[in-house]
Each structure stands twice: as C-alpha cells, then as structure tokens.
N, C-alpha and C. Protein backbone atom coordinates (compact mmCIF):
# COMPACT_ATOMS: atom_id res chain seq x y z
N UNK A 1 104.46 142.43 118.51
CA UNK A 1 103.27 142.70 117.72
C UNK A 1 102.87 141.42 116.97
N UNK A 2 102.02 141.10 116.75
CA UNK A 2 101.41 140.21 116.53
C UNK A 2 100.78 140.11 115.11
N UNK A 3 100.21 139.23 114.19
CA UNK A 3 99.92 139.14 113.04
C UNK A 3 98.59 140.40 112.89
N UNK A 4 97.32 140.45 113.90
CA UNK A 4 96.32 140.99 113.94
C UNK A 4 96.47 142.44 114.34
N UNK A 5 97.81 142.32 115.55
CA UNK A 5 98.12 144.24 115.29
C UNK A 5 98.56 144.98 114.42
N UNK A 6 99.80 144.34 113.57
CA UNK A 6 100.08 144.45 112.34
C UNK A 6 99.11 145.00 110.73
N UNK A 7 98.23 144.10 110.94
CA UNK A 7 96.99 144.43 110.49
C UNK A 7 96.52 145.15 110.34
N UNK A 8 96.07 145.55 111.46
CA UNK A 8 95.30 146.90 112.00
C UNK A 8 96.36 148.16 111.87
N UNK A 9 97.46 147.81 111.97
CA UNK A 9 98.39 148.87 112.22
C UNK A 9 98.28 149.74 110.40
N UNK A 10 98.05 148.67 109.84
CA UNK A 10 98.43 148.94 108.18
C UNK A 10 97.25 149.93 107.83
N UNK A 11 95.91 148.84 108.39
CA UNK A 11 94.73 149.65 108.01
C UNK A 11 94.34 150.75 108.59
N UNK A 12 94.95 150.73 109.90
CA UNK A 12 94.60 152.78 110.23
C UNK A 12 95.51 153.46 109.69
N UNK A 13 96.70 153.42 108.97
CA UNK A 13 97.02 154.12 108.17
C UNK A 13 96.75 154.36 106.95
N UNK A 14 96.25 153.41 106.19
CA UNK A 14 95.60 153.52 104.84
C UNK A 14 94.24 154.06 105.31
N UNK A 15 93.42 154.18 106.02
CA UNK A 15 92.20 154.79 106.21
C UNK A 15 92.78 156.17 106.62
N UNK A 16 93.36 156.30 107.23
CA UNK A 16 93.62 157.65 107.60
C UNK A 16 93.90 158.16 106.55
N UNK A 17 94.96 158.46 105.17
CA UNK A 17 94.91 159.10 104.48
C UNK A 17 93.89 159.38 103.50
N UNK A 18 92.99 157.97 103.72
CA UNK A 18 91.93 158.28 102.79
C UNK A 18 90.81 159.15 103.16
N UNK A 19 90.27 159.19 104.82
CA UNK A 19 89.80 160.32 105.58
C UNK A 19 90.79 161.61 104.53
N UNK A 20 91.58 161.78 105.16
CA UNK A 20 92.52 163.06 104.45
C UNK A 20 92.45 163.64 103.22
N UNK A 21 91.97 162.72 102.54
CA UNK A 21 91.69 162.96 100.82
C UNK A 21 90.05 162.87 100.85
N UNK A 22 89.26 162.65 101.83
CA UNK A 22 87.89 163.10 101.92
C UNK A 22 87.18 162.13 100.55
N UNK A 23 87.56 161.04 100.48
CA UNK A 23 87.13 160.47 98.80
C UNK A 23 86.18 159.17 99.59
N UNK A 24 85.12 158.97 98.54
CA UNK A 24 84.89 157.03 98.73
C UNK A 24 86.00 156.27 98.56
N UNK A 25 85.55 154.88 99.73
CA UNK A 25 86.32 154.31 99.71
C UNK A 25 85.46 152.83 99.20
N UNK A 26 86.06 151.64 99.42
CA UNK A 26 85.69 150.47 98.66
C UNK A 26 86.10 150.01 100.06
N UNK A 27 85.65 149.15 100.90
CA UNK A 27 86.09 148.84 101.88
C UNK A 27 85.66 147.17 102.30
N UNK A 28 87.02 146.70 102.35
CA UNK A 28 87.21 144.45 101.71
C UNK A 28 87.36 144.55 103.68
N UNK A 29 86.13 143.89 104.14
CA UNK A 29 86.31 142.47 105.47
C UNK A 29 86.26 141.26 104.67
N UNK A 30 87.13 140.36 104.98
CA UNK A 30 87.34 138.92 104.66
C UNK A 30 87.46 138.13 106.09
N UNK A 31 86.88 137.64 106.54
CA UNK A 31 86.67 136.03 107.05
C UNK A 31 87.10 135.12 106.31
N UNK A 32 87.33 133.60 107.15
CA UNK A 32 87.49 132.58 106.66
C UNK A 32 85.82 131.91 105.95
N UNK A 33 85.34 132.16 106.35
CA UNK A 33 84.14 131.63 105.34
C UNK A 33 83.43 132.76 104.50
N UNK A 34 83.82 133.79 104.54
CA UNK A 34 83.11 134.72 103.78
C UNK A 34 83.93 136.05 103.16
N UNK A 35 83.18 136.79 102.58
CA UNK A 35 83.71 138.03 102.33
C UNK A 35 83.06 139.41 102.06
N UNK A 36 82.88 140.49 102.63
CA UNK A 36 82.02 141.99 102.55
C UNK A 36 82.81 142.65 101.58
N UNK A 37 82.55 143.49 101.01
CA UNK A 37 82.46 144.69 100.63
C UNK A 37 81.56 145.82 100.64
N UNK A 38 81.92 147.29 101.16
CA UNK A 38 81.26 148.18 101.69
C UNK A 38 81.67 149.70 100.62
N UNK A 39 80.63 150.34 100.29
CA UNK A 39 80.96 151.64 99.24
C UNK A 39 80.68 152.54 100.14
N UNK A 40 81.61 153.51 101.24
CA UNK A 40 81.41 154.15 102.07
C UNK A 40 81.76 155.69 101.66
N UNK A 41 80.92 156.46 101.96
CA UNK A 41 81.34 157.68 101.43
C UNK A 41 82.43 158.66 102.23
N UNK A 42 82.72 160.01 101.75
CA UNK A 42 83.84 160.60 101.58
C UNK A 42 84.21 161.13 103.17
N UNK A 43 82.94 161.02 104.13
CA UNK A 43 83.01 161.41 105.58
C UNK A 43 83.17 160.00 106.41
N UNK A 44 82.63 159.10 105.62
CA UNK A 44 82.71 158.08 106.38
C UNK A 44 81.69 157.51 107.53
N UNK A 45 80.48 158.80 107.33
CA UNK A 45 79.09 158.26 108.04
C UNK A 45 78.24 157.62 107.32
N UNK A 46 78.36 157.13 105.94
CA UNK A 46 77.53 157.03 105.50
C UNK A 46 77.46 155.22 104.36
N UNK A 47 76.73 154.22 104.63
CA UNK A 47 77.53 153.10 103.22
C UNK A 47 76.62 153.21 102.32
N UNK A 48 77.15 153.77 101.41
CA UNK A 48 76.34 153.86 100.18
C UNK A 48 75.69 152.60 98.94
N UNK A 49 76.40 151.27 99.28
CA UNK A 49 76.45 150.37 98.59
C UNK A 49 76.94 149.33 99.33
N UNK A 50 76.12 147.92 99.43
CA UNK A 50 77.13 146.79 100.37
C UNK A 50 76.70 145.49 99.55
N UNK A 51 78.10 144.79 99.71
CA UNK A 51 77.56 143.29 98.29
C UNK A 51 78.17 142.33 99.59
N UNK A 52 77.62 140.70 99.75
CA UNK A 52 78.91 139.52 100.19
C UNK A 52 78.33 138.70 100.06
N UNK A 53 79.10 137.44 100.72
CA UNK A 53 78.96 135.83 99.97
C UNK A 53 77.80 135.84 101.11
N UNK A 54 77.20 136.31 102.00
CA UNK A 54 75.96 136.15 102.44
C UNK A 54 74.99 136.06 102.31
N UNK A 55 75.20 136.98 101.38
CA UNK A 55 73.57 137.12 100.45
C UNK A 55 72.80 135.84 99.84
N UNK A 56 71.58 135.76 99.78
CA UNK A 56 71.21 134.63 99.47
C UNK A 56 71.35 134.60 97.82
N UNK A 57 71.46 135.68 96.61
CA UNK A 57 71.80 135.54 95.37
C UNK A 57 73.37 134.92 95.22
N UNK A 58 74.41 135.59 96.10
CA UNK A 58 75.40 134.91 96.17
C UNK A 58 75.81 133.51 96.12
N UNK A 59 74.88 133.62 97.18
CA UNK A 59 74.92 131.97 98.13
C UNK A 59 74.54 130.97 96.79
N UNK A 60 73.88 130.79 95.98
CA UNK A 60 73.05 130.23 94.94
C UNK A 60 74.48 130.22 93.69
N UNK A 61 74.62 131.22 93.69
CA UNK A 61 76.27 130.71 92.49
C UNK A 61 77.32 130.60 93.12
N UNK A 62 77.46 130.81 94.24
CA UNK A 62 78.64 130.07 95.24
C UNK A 62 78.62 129.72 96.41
N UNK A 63 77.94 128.01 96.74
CA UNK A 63 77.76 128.11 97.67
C UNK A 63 79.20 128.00 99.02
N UNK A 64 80.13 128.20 98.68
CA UNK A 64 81.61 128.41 99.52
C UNK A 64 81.63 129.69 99.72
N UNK A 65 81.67 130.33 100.66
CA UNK A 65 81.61 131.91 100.10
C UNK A 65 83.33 131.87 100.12
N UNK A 66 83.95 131.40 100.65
CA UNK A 66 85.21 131.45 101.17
C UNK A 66 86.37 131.01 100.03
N UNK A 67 86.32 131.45 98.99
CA UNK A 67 86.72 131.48 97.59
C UNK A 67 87.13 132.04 96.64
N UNK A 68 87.95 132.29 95.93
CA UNK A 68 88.21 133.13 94.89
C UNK A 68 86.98 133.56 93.58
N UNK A 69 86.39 132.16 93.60
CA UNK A 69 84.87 132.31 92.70
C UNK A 69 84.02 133.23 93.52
N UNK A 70 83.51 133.33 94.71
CA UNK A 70 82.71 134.08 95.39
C UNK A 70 83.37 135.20 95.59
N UNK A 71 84.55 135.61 95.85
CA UNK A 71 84.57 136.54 95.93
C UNK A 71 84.79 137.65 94.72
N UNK A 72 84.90 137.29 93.49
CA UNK A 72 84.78 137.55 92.32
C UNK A 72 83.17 137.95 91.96
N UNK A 73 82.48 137.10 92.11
CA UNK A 73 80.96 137.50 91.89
C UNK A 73 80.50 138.68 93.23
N UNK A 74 81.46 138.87 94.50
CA UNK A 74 80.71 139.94 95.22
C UNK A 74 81.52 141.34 94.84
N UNK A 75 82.91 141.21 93.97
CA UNK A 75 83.30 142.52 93.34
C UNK A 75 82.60 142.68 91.83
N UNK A 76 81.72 142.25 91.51
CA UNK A 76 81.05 142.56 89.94
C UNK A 76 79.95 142.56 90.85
N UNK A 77 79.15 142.40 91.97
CA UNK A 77 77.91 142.99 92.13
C UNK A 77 78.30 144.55 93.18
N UNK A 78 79.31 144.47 94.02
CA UNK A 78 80.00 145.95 94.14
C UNK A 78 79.36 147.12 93.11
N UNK A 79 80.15 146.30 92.39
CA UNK A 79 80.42 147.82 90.94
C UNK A 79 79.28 147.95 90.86
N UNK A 80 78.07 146.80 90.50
CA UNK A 80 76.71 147.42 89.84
C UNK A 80 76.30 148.33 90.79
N UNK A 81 76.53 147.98 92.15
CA UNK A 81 75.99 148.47 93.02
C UNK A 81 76.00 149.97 93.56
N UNK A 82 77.46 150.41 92.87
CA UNK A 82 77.67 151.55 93.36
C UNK A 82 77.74 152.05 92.00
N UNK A 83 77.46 152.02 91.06
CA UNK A 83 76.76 152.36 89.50
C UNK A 83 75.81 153.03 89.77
N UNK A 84 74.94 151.87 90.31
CA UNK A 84 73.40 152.53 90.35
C UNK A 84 73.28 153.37 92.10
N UNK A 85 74.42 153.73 92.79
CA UNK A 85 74.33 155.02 93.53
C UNK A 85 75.32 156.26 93.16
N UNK A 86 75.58 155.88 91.65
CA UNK A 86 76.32 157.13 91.51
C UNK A 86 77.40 157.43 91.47
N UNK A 87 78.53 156.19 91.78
CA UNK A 87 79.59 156.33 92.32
C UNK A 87 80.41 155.60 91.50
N UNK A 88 81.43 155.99 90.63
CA UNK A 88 82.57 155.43 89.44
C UNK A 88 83.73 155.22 89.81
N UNK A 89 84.06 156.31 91.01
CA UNK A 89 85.60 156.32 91.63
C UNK A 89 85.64 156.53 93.32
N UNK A 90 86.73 155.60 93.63
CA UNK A 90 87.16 155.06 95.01
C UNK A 90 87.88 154.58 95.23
N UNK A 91 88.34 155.00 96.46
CA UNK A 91 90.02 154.29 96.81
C UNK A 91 89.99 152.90 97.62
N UNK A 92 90.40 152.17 97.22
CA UNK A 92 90.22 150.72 97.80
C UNK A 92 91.11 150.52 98.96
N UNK A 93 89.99 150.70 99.83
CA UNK A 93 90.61 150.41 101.37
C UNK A 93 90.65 148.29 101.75
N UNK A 94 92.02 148.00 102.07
CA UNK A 94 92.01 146.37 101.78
C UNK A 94 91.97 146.05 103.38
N UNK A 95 91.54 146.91 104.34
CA UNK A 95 91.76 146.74 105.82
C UNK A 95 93.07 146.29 106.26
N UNK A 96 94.05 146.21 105.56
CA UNK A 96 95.65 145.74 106.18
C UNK A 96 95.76 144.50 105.35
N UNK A 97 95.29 143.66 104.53
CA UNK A 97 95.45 142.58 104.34
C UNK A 97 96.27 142.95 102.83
N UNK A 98 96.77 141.70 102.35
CA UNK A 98 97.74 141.18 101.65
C UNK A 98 96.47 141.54 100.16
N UNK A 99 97.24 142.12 98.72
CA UNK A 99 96.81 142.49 98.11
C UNK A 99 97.02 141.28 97.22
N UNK A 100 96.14 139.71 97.54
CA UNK A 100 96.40 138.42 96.79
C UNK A 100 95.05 137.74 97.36
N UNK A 101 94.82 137.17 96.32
CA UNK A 101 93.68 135.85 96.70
C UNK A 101 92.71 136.32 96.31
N UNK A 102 91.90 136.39 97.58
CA UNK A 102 90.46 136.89 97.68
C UNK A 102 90.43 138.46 97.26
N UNK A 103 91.05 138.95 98.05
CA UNK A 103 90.95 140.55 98.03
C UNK A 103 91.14 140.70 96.30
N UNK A 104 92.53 140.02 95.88
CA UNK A 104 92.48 140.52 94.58
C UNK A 104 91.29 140.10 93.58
N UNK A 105 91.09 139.52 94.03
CA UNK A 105 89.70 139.16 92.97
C UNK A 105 88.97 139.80 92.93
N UNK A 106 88.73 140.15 94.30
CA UNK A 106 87.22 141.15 94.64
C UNK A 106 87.92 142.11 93.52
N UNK A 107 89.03 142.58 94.32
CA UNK A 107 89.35 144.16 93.10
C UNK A 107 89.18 144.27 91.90
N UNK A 108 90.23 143.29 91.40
CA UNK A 108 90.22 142.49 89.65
C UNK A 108 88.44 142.68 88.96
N UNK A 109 87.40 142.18 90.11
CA UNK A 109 86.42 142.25 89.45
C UNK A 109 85.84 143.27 89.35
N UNK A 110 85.86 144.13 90.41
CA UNK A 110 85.14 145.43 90.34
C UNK A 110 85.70 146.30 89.27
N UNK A 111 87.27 146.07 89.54
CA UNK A 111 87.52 146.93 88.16
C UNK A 111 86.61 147.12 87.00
N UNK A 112 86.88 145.59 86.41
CA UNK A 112 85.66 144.80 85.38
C UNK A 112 84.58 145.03 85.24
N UNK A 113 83.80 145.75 86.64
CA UNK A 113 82.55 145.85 86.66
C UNK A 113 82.21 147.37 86.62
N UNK A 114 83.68 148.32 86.44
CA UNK A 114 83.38 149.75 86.06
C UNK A 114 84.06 150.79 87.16
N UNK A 115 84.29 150.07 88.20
CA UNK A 115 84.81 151.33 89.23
C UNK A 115 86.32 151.49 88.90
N UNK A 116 86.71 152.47 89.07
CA UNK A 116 88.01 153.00 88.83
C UNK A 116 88.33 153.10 90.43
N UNK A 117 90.14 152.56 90.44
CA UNK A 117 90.37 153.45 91.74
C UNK A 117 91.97 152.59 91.01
C-alpha cells in the first residue's frame, strides 16, 4: 500500500461514519499549491458553502496559496461562510491527511471564525 492508498483508506473511513451520523461535514482538499474547503451537508448531495486560495480575494492577501498564511485566511472565510448559510456545527472531514500544517490552520481558524466541531 502505498502513501495515496493509505490516504484514501483513512478518508473512507472517516467519511463513512460521518455519512452514519447524517451531520455536516467541513471537508479540507490540499494540493501543493493550494487549498479547498467545502461545507457539505448531512446527505452529502448538497455544498452548502465553499472558500480557497483560488479565489481572487484570497489570491490578493496571499499570493502563495500553498501556506500556512493562506490557508488560515480560507478557514476564517469558511466560517463566515457557513454563518451566513446557517450552519455553526460540523464534523471536520481532513480527507486522510495528517492533522498539522495546513489542515491545522485551516481548522485552528475556523474554529476562530465560529464553527464548532
């Protein structure tokens, strides 16, 4: 198995229980030059909220998206984001990846920015 099945192996199990618990999730893709976050609701057809270093507001206070600074400013526009659809609590799906760096920032900030999970 390999670094990328591994991965995946982690994240269909953390998605699966969160299917199971029927809740939003917070859902971190990271690339090497960038980073998403997605506010997906409790069935999972639906994204209720999406922030990343793509965006051209992003892009303007960081132009690296690939960063601990950028990815900090796309978990505090997260939160507003899913504020203003309603949404306070969610389980933070990290797709298999390591709960350090980027990812933690994103989290660290959203916390900051009001979502609970």
């Amino acid at each position: 198995m390999d670094k990328k099945q591994a991965r995946l192996r982690r994240a269909r199990k953390t998605r699966a229980k969160i299917a199971e618990l029927k809740v939003v999730r917070l859902c971190v893709h990271r690339s090497n030059s960038h980073i998403y976050a997605q506010i997906i609701d409790g069935a999972g057809a639906k994204v209720l909220a999406a922030a990343s270093t793509v965006e051209e507001g992003v892009r303007k206070q960081a132009p690296s998206g690939g960063n601990v600074k950028a990815a900090t400013l796309v978990g505090k526009l997260i939160a507003e984001r899913a504020k203003a659809a309603g949404v306070e609590t969610v389980a933070f799906d990290r797709s298999g990846l390591m709960y350090h760096g980027r990812v933690k920032a994103l989290a660290e900030a959203a916390r900051e920015g009001g979502l609970k999970f």
